[in-house]
C-alpha atoms as a PDB file:
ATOM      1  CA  UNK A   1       0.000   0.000   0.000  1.00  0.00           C
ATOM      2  CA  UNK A   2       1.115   3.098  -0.916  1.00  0.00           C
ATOM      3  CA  UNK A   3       2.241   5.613   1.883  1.00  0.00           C
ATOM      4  CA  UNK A   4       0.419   8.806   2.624  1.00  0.00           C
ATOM      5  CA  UNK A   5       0.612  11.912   4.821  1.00  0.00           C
ATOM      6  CA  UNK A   6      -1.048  10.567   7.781  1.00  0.00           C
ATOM      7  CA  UNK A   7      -0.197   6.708   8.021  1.00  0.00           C
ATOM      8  CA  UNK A   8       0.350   4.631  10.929  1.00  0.00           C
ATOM      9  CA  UNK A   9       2.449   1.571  11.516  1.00  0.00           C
ATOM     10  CA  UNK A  10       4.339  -0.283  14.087  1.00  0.00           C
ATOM     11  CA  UNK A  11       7.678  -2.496  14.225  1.00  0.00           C
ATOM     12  CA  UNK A  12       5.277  -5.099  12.305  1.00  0.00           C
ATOM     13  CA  UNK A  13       4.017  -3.332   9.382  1.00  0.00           C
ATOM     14  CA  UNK A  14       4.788  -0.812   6.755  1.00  0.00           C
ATOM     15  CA  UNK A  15       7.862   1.702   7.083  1.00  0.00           C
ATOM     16  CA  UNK A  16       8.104   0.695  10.560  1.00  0.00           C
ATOM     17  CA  UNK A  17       8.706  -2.787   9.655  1.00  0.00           C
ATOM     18  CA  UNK A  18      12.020  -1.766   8.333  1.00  0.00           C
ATOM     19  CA  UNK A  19      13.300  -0.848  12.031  1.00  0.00           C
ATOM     20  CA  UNK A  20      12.944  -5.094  12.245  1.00  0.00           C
ATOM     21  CA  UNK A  21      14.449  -5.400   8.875  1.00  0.00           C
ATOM     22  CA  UNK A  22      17.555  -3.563   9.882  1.00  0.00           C
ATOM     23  CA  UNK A  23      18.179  -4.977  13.529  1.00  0.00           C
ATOM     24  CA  UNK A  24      18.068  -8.238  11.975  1.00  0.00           C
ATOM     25  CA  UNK A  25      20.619  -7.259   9.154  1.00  0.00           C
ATOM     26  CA  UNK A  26      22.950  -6.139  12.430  1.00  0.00           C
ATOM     27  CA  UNK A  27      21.958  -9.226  13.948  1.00  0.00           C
ATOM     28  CA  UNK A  28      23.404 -11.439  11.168  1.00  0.00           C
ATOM     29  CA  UNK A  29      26.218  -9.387  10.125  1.00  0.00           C
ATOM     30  CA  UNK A  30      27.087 -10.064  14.451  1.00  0.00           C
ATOM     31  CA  UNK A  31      26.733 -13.541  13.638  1.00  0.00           C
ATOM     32  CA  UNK A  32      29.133 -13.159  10.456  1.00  0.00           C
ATOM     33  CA  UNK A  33      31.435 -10.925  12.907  1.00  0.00           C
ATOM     34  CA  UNK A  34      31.348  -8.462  11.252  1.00  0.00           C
ATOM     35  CA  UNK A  35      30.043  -6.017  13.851  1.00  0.00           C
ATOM     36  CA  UNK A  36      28.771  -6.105  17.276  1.00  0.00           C
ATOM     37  CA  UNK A  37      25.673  -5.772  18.338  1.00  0.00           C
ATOM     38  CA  UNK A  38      24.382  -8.040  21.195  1.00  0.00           C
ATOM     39  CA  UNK A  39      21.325  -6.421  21.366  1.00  0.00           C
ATOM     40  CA  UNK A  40      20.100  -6.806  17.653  1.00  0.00           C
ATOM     41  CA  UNK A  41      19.037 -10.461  18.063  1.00  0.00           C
ATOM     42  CA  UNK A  42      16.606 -10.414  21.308  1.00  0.00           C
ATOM     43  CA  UNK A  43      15.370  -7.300  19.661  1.00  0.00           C
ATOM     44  CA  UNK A  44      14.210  -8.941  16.449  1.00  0.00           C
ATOM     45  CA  UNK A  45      13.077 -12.129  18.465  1.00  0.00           C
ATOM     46  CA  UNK A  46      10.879  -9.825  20.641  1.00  0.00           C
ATOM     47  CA  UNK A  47       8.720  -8.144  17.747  1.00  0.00           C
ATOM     48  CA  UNK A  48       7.540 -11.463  16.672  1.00  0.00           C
ATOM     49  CA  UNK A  49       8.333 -11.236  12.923  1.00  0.00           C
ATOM     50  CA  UNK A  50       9.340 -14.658  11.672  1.00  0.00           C
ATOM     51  CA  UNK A  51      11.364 -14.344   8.923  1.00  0.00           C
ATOM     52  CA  UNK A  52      13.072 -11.517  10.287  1.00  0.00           C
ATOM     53  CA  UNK A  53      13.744 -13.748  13.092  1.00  0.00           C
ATOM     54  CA  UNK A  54      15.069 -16.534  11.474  1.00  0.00           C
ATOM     55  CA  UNK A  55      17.591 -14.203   9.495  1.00  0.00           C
ATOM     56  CA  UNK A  56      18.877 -12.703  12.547  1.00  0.00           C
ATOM     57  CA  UNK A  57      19.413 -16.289  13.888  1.00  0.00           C
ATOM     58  CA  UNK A  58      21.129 -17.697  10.809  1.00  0.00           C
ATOM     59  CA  UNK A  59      18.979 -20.108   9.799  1.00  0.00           C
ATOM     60  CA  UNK A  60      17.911 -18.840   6.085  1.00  0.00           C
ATOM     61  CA  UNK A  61      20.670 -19.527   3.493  1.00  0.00           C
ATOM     62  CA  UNK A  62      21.017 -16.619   0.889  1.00  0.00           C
ATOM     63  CA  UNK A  63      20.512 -18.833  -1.429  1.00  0.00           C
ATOM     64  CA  UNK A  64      17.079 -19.504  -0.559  1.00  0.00           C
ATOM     65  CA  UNK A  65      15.767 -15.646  -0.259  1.00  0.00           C
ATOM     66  CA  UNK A  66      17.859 -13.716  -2.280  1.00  0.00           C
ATOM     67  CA  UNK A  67      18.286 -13.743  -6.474  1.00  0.00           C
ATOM     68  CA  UNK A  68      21.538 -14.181  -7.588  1.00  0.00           C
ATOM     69  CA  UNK A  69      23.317 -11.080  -8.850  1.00  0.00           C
ATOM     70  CA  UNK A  70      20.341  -8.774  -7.856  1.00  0.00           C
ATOM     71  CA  UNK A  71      21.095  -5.244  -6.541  1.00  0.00           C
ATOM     72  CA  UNK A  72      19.071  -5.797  -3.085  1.00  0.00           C
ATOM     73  CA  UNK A  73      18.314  -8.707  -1.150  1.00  0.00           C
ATOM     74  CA  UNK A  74      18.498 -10.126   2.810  1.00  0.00           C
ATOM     75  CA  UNK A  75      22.566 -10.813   1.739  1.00  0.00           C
ATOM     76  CA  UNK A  76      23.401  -7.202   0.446  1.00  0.00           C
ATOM     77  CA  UNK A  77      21.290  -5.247   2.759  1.00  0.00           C
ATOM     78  CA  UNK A  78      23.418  -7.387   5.816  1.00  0.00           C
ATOM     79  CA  UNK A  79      27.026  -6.038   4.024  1.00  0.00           C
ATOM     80  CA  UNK A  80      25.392  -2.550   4.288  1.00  0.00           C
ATOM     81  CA  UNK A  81      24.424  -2.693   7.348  1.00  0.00           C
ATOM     82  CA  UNK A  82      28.001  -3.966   8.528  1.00  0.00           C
ATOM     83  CA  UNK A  83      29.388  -0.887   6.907  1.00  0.00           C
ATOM     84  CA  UNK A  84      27.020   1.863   7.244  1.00  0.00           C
ATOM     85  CA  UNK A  85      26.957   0.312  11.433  1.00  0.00           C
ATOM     86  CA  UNK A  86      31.037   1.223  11.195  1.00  0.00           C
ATOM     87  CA  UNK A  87      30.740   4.331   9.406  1.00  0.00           C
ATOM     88  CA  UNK A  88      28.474   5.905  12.003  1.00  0.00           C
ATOM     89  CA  UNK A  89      30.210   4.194  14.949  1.00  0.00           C
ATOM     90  CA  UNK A  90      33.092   5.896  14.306  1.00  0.00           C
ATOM     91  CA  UNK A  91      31.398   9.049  13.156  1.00  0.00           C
ATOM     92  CA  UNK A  92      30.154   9.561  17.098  1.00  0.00           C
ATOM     93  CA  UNK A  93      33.941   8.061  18.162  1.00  0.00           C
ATOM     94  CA  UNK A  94      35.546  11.351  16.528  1.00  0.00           C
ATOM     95  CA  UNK A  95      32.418  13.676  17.717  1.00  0.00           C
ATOM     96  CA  UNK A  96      33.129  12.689  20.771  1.00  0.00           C
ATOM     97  CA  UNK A  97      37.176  13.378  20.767  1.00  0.00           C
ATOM     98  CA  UNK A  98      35.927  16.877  18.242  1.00  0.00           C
ATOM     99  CA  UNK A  99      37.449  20.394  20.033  1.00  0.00           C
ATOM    100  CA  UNK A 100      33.575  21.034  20.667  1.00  0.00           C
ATOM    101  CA  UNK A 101      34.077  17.999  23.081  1.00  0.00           C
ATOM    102  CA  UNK A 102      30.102  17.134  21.787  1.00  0.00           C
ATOM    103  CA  UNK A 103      28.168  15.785  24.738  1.00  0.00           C
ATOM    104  CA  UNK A 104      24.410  15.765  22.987  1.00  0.00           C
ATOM    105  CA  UNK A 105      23.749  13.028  20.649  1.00  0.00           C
ATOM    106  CA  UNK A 106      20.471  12.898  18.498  1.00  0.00           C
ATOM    107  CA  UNK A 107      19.371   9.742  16.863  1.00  0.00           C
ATOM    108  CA  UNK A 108      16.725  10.742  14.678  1.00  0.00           C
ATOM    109  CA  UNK A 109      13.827   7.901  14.053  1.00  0.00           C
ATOM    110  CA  UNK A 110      16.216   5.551  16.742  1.00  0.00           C
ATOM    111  CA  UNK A 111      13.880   2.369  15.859  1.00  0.00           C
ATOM    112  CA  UNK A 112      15.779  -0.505  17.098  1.00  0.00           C
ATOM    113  CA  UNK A 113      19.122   1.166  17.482  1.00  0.00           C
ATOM    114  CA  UNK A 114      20.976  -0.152  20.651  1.00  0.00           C
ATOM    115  CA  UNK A 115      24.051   2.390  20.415  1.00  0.00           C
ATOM    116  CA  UNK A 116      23.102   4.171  23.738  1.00  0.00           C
ATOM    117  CA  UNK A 117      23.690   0.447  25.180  1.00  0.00           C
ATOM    118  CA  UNK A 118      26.874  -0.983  23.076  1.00  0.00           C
ATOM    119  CA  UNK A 119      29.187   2.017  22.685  1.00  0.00           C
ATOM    120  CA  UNK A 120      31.674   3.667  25.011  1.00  0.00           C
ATOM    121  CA  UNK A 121      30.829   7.096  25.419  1.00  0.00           C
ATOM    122  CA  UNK A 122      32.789   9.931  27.470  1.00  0.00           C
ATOM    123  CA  UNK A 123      31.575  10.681  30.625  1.00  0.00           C
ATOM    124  CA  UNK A 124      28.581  13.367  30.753  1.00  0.00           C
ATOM    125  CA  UNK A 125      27.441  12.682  27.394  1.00  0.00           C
ATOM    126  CA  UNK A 126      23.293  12.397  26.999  1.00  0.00           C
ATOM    127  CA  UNK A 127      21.567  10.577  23.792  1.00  0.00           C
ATOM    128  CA  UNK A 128      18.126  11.785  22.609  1.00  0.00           C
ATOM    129  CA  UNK A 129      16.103   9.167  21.076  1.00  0.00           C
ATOM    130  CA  UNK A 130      13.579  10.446  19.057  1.00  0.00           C
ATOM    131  CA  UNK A 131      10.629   8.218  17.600  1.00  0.00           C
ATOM    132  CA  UNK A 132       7.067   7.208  18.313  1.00  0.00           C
ATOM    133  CA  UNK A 133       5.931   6.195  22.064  1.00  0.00           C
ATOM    134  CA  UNK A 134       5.085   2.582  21.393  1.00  0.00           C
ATOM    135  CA  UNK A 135       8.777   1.926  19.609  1.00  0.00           C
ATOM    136  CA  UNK A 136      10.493   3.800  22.674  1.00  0.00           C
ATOM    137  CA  UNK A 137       8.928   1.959  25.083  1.00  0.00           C
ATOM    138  CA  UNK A 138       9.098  -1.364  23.277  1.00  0.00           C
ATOM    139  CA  UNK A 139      12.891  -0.747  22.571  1.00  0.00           C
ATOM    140  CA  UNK A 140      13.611   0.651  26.507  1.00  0.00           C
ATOM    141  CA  UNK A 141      11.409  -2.553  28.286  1.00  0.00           C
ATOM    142  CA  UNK A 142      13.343  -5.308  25.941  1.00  0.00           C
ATOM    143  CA  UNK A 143      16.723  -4.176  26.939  1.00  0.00           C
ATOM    144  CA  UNK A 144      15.928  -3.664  30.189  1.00  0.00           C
ATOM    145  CA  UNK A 145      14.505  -7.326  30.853  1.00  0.00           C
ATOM    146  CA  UNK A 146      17.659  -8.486  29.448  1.00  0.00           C
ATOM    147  CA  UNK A 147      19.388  -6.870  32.578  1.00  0.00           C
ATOM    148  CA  UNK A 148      21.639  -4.203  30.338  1.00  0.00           C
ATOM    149  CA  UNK A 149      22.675  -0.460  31.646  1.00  0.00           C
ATOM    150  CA  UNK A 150      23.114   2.405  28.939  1.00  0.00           C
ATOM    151  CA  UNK A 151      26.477   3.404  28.953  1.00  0.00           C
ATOM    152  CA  UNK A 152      25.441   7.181  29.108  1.00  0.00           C
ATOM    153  CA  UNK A 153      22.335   8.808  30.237  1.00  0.00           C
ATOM    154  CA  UNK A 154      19.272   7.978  27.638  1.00  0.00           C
ATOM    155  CA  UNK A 155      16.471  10.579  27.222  1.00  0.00           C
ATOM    156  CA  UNK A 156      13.385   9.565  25.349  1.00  0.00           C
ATOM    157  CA  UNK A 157      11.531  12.076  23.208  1.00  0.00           C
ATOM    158  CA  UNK A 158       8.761   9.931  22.060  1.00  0.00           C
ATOM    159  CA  UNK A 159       7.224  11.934  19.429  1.00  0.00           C
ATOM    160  CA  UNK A 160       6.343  11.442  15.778  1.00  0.00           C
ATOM    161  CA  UNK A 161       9.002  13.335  13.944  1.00  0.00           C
ATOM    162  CA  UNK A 162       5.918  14.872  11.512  1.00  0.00           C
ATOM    163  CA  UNK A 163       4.710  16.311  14.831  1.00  0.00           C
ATOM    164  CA  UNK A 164       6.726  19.201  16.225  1.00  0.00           C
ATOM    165  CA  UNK A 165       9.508  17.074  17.809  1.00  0.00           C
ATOM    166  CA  UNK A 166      11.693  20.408  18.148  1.00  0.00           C
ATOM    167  CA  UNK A 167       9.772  21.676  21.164  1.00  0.00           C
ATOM    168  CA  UNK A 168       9.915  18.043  22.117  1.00  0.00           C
ATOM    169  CA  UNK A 169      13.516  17.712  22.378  1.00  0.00           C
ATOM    170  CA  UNK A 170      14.124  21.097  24.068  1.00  0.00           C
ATOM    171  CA  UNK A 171      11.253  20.030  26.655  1.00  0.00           C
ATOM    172  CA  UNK A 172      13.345  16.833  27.449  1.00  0.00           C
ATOM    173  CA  UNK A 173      16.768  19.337  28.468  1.00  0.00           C
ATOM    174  CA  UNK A 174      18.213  19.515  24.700  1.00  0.00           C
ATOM    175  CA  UNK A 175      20.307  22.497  24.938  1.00  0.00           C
ATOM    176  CA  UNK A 176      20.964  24.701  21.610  1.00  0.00           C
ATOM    177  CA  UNK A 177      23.650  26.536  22.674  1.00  0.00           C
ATOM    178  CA  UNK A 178      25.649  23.968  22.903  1.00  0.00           C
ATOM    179  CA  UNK A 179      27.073  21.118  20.002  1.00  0.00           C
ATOM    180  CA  UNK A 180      25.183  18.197  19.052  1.00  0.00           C
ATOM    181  CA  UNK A 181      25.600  14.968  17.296  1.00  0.00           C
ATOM    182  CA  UNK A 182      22.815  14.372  14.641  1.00  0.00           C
ATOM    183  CA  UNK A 183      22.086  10.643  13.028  1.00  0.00           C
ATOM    184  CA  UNK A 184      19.418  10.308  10.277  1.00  0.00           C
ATOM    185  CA  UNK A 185      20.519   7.067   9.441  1.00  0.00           C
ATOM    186  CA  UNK A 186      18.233   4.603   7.394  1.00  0.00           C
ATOM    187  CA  UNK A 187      15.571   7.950   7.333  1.00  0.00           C
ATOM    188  CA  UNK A 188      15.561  10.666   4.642  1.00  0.00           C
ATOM    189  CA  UNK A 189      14.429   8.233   1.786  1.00  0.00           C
ATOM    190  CA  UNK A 190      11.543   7.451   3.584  1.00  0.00           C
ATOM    191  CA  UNK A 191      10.229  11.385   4.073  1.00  0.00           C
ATOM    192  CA  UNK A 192       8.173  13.142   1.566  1.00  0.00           C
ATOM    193  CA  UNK A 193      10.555  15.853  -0.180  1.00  0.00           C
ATOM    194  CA  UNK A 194       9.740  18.401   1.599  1.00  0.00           C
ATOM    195  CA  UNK A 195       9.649  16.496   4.699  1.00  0.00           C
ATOM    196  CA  UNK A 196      13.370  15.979   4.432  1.00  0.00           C
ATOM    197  CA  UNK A 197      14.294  19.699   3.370  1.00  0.00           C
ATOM    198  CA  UNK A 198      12.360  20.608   6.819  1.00  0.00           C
ATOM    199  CA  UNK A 199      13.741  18.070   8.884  1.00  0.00           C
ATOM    200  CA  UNK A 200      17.458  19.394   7.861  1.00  0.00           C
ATOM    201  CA  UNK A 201      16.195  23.246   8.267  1.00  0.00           C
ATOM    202  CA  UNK A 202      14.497  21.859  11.428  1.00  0.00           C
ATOM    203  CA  UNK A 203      18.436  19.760  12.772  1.00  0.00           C
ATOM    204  CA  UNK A 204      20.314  23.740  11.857  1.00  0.00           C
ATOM    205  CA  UNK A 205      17.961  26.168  13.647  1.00  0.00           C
ATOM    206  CA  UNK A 206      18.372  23.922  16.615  1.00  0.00           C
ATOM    207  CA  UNK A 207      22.368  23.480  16.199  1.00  0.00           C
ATOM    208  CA  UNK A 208      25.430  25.523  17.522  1.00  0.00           C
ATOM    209  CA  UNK A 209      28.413  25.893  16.081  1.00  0.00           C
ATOM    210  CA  UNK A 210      30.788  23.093  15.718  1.00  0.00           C
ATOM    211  CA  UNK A 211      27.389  20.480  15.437  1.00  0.00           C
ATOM    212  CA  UNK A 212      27.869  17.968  13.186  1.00  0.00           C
ATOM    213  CA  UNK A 213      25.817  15.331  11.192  1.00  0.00           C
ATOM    214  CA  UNK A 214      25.640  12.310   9.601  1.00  0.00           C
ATOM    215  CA  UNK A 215      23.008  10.908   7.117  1.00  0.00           C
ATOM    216  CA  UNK A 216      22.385   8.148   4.608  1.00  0.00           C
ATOM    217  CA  UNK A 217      21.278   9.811   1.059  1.00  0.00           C
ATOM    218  CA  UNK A 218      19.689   7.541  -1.429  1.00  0.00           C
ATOM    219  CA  UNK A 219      20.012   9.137  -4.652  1.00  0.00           C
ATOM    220  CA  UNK A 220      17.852   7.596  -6.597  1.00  0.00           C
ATOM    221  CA  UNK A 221      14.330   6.827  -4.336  1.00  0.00           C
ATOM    222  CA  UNK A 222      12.450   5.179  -7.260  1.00  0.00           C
ATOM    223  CA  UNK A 223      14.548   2.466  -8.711  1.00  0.00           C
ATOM    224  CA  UNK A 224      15.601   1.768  -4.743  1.00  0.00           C
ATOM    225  CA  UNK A 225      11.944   1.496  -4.259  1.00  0.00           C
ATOM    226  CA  UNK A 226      12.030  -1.141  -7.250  1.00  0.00           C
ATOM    227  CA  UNK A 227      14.667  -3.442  -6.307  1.00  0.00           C
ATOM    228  CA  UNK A 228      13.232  -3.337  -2.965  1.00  0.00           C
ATOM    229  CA  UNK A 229       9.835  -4.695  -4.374  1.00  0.00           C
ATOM    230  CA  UNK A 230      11.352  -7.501  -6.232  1.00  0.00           C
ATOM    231  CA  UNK A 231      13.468  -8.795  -3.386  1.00  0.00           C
ATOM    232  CA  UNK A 232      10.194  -8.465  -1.044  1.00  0.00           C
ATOM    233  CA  UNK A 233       8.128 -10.856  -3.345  1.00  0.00           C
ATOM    234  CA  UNK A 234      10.787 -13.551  -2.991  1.00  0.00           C
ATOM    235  CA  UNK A 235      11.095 -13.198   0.739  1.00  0.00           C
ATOM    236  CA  UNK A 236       6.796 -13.477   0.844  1.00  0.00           C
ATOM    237  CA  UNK A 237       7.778 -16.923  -0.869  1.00  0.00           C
ATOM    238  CA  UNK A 238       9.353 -17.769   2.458  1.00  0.00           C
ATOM    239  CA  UNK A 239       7.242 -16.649   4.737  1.00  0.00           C
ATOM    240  CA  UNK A 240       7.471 -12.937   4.965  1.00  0.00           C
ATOM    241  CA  UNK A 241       4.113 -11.543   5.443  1.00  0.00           C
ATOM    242  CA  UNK A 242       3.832  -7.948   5.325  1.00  0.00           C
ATOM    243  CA  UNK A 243       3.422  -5.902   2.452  1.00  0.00           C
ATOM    244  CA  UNK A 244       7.286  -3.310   1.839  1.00  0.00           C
ATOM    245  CA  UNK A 245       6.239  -2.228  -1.400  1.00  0.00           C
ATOM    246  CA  UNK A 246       5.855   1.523  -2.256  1.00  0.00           C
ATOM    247  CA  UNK A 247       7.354   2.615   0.998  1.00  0.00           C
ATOM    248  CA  UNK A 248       9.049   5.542   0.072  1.00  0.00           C
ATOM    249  CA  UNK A 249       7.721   9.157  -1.760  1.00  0.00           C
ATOM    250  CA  UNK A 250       7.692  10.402  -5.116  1.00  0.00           C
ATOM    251  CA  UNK A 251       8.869  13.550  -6.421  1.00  0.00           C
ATOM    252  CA  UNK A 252      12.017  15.087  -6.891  1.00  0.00           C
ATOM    253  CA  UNK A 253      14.259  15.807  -3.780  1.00  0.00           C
ATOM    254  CA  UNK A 254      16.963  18.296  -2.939  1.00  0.00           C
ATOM    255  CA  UNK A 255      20.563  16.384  -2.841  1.00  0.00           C
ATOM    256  CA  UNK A 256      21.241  16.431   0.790  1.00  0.00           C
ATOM    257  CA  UNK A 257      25.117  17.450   1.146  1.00  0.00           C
ATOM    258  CA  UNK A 258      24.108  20.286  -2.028  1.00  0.00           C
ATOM    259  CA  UNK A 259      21.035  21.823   0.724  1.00  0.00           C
ATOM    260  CA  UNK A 260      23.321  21.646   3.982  1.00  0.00           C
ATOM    261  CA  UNK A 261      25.735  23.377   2.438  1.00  0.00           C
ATOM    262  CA  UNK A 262      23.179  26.246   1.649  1.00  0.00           C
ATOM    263  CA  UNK A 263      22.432  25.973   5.346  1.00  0.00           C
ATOM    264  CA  UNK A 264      25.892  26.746   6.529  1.00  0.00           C
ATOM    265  CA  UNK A 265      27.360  22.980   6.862  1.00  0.00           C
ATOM    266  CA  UNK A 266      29.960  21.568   5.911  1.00  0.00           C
ATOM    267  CA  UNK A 267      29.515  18.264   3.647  1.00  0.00           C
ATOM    268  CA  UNK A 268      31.977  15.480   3.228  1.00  0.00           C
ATOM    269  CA  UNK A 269      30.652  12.285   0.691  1.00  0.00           C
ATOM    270  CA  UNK A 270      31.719   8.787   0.531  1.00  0.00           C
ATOM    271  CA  UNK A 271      30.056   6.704  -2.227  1.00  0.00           C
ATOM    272  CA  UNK A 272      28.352   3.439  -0.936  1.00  0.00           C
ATOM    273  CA  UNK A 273      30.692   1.604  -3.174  1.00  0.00           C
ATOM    274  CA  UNK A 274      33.736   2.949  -1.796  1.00  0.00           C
ATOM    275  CA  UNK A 275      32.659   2.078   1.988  1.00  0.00           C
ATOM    276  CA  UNK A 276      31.722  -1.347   1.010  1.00  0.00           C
ATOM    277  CA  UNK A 277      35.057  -1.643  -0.823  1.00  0.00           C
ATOM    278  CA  UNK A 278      36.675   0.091   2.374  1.00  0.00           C
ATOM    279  CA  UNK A 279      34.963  -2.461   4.949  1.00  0.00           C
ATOM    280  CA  UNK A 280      36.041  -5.803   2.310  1.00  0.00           C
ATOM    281  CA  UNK A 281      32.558  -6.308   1.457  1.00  0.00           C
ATOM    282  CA  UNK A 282      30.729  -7.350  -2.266  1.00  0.00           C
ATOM    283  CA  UNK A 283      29.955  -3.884  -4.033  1.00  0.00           C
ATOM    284  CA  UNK A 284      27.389  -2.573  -5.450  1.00  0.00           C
ATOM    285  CA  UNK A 285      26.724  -3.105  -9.358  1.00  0.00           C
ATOM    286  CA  UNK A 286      27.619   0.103 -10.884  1.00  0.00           C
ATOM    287  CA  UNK A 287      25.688   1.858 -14.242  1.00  0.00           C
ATOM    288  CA  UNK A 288      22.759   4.443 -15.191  1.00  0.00           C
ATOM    289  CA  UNK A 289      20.423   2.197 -14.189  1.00  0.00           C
ATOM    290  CA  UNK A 290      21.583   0.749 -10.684  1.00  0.00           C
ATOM    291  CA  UNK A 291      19.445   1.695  -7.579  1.00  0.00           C
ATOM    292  CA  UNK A 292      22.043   1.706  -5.125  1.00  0.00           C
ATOM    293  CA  UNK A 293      25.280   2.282  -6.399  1.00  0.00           C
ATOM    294  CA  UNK A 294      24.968   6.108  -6.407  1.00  0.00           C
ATOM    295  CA  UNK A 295      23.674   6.584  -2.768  1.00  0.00           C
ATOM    296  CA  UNK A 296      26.424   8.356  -0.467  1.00  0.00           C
ATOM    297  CA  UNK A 297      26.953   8.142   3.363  1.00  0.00           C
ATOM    298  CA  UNK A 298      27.477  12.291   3.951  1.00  0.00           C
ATOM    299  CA  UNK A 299      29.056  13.738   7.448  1.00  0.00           C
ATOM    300  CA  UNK A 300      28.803  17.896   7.774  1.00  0.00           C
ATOM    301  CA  UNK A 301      29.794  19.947  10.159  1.00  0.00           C
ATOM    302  CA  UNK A 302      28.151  23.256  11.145  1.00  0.00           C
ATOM    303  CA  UNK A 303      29.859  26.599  10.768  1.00  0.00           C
ATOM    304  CA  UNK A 304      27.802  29.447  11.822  1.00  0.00           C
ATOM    305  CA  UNK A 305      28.962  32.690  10.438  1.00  0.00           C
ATOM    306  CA  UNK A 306      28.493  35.345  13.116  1.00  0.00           C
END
C-alpha cells in the first residue's frame, strides 16, 4: 500500500517494519562478525516477525531468499548494514574526541538502534532518542529485561518526527547553545521531499556551532523502491508476510550534502561503493540504471557565520 501523509504503523508493518528489517541485518552481520551488536538479536526475536527472526538467527541460506546477482536482497542489505553500522560508529567516536568535546547526541527515528547500550561514550554525554511512544517503550522494556545499563544517560523524546519534535527535544533538556551529534541514518528516503528539506532546516535552527551530522542519502528513491519490491516478493515466498512495497515518496528531492551546504554545513561524501570496498565487502553493481550504487553516506559539520 502506498504511503500517505497521515499513516500509521508499528515495528510489524509498513515503514516501521524496516526498524525489524535492519536490527536483523545487524543481527546477522554479528553472527558473520562483522560487527557487534548483542542487542540486535533479542530485539528482532521480541517483535515477533518470523522471517526476520530466522535471518537474525542464521537459519535462512542466501541462497534460498535472495536472487543471484540482484542489486538488493536479505545478503546485500546485511554487508550494508556492517558498513554503514562502522561508518556511524566511528562518526560519534571522533564527535566525541571533536574540540567542541560534543556531549548531545540525536538519533533521529532511533527504531531498534541499541548504540546508547553498546558504545563507550565519554563521561557526561546524553543521547536523545527520538521516535514514536510505542517503539520507545518497546525498545527501553526489551533491553531492560535483558538486565543491560546504557552506557550514558538515555532521554526519550517519544514523538512522531511529523509532529513538532523540536519543542519536544528542548522540553526533554536539549540544549541549543551547545554542540550536538545528529544521526538520520536509514531515514531521509523514507520522508516526503519536503519532509526531508524541513527536517534538515528543522536539525540547523536547533544546532550551535561546531554540530555535526551524519546521514544516509539515497540518490535515486524510485529504482531503490524497485529493487526493494522484487526482493520483497521472494522473501513473501518464504514466509514474509507484510506488504514493503511503495514505501518511500515520489517527487524530486533536494541532494542532501548540495542543501546543507546552503544551510551553513559543511559536507563530506563517501560513495556506498567505496565504503563497502573500504569495509572488504561485495559492491554494489555500478551503471545508469543501478538503484544503489549512487547513494552516499554524507558527514557535515556546522559553521555558523556570526
Amino acid at each position: 500500500m502506498a504511503r500517505s501523509d497521515n499513516d500509521t504503523w508499528n515495528l510489524a508493518t509498513s515503514v516501521g517494519a524496516t526498524a525489524t528489517m535492519v536490527a536483523a541485518g545487524r543481527a546477522r552481520a554479528t553472527k558473520d562478525r562483522l560487527i557487534d551488536d548483542p542487542f540486535a538479536e533479542p530485539l528482532v526475536r521480541a517483535v515477533g516477525v518470523d522471517f526476520f527472526t530466522r535471518w537474525a538467527h542464521g537459519e535462512i541460506d542466501t541462497t534460498d531468499v535472495d536472487e543471484p546477482g540482484a542489486p538488493w536482497g536479505m545478503q546485500r542489505m546485511t554487508d550494508l548494514l556492517a558498513a554503514r553500522t562502522r561508518y556511524i560508529d566511528t562518526f560519534f567516536a571522533k564527535a566525541q574526541d571533536d574540540p567542541a568535546h560534543i556531549r548531545q547526541i540525536v538519533i533521529l527515528a532511533s527504531g531498534l538502534d541499541a548504540r546508547g547500550y553498546r558504545l563507550p561514550w565519554a563521561p557526561g554525554t546524553i543521547i536523545f532518542e527520538i521516535d514514536q511512544p510505542e517503539v520507545i517503550e518497546f525498545k527501553t522494556a526489551t533491553i531492560e529485561a535483558l538486565g543491560a545499563a546504557p552506557t550514558a544517560e538515555i532521554r526519550a523524546v517519544s514523538v512522531d518526527l511529523r509532529h513538532d519534535w523540536p519543542a519536544a527535544l528542548q522540553q526533554a533538556g536539549f540544549d541549543t547553545g551547545k554542540a550536538a551529534a545528529w544521526a538520520a541514518e536509514g531515514l531521509l528516503g523514507f520522508l516526503p521531499p519536503d519532509a526531508q528539506d524541513r527536517l534538515l532546516d528543522n536539525i540547523t535552527a536547533l544546532s550551535a556551532d561546531g554540530s555535526q551530522l551524519v546521514a544516509e542519502v539515497f540518490m535515486n528513491t524510485g529504482s531503490n523502491q524497485n529493487a526493494l519490491n522484487s526482493a520483497s516478493r521472494r522473501w513473501r515466498d518464504h514466509g514474509l508476510d507484510i506488504a514493503l512495497d511503495d514505501l518511500g515518496f515520489p517527487g524530486e528531492r533536494n541532494d542532501v550534502a548540495d542543501y546543507l551546504h546552503t544551510l551553513g554545513w559543511q559536507p563530506a561524501c563517501t560513495p556506498l561503493n567505496e565504503l563497502l570496498a573500504h569495509n572488504g565487502l561485495p559492491q554494489q553493481p555500478d551503471g545508469d540504471d543501478a538503484p544503489f550504487a549512487k547513494n552516499y553516506y554524507c558527514s557535515a559539520v556546522l559553521r555558523k557565520a556570526g
